[in-house]
Protein backbone atom coordinates (compact mmCIF):
# COMPACT_ATOMS: atom_id res chain seq x y z
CA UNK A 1 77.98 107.61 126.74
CA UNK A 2 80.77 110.03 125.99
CA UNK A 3 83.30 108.08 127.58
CA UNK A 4 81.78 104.93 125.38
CA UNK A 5 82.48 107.41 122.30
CA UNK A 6 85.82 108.33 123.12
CA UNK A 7 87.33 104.55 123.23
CA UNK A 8 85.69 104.24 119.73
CA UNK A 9 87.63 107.46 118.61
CA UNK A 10 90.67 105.99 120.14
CA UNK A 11 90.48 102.65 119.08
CA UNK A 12 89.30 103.99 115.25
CA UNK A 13 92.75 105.75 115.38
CA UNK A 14 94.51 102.81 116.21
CA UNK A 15 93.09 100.77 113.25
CA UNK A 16 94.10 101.40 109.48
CA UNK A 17 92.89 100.20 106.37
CA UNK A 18 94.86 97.71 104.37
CA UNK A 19 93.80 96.10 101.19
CA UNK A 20 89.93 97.67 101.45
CA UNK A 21 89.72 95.80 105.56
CA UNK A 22 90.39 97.73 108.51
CA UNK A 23 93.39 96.46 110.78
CA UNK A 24 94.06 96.66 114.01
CA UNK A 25 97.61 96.22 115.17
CA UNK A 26 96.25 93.90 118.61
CA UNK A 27 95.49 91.05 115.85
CA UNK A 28 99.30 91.07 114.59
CA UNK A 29 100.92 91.63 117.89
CA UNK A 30 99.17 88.73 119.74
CA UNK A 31 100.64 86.72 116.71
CA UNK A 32 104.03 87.43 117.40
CA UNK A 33 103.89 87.13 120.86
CA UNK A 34 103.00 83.40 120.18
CA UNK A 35 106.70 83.34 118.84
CA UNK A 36 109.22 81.44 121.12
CA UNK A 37 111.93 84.07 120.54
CA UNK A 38 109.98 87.49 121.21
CA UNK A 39 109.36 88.91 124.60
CA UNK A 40 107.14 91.57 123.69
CA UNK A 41 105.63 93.36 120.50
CA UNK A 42 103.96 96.40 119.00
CA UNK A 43 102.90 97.05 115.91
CA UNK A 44 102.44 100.22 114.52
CA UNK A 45 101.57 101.53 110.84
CA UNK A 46 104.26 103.85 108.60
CA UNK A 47 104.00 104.66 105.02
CA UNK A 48 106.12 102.81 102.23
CA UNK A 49 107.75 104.32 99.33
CA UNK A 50 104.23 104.23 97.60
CA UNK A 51 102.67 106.52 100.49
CA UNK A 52 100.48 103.44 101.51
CA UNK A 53 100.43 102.08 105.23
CA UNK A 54 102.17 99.02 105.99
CA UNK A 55 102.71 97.19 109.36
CA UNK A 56 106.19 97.25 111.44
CA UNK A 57 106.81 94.75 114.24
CA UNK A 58 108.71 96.70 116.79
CA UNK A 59 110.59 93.55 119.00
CA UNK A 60 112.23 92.88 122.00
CA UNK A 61 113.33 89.48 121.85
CA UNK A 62 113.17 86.56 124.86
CA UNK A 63 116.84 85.84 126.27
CA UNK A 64 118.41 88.55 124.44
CA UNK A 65 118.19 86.75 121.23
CA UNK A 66 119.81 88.15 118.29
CA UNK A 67 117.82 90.33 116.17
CA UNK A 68 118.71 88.94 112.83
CA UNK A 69 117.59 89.16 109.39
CA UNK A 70 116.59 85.62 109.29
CA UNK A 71 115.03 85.80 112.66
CA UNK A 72 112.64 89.15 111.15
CA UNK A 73 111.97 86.91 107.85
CA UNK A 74 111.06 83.79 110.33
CA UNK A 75 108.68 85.93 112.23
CA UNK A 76 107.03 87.53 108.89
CA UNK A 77 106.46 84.07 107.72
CA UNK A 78 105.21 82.72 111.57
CA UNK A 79 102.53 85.88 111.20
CA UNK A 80 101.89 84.77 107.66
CA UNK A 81 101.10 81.34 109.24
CA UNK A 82 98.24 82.71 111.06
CA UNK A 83 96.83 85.85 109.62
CA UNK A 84 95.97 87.34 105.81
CA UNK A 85 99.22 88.42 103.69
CA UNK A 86 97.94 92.06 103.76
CA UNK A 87 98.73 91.55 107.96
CA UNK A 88 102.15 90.63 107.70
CA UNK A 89 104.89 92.98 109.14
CA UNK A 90 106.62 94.32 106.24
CA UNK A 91 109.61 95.68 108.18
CA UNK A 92 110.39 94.17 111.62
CA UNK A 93 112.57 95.95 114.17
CA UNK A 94 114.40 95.01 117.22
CA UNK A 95 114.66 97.36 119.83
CA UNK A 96 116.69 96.75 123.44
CA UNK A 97 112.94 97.56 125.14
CA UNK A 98 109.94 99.14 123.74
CA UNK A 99 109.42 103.06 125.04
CA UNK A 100 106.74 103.00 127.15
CA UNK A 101 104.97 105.92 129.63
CA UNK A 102 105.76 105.92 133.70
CA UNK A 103 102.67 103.63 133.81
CA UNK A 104 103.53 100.65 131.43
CA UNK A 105 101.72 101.81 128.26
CA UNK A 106 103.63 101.73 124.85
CA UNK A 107 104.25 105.16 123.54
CA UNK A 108 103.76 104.15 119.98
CA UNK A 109 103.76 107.69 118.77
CA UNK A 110 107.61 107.38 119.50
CA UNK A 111 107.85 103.75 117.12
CA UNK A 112 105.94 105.59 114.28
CA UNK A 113 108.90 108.11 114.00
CA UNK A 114 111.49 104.89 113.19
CA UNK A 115 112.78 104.93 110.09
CA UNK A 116 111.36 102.25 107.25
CA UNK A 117 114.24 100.78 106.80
């Protein structure tokens, strides 16, 4: 039973509330991997100017695709296209490869330091 408790600790800290529902960032990043143009995605949660949490698609693109401004608005809409508005990335970032530990897993304490902008 403990171990059962600990993945719902973990999993509770992995989810944040937006607009009064709780969020998990799974749901948006299994979106944007349905995207032609991205290779892999994580989604993690930083604050805006407003001190509120909002999502951030952290990219690595397919090919080596450009990571353009239209290409971030075209996946914000492509996310819109499937989930609520309040689920939308609100900044989307393209990184080379996403960090991740000796094992494979995505150190997303390291894509919550990004900047917002």
């Amino acid at each position: 039973m403990v171990r059962g408790k600990s993945r719902r600790h973990a999993e509770s800290e992995r989810r944040v509330g937006l607009s009064g529902v709780w969020v998990s960032p799974i749901e948006i990043e299994r979106a944007l991997i349905e995207h032609p143009a991205v290779l892999e995605a994580a989604v993690v949660f930083r604050k805006d100017k407003d001190e509120l949490p909002k999502p951030v698609a952290c990219i690595v693109t397919r090919n080596g695709a450009a990571g353009t401004p239209e290409l971030a608005r075209e996946l914000q809409e492509f996310v819109l296209s499937r989930l609520p508005v309040f689920k939308r990335p609100h900044w989307v970032e393209f990184l080379p490869e996403l960090p991740k530990t000796a094992t494979g897993k995505i150190q997303r304490f390291k894509l919550r330091e990004g900047d917002n902008e």
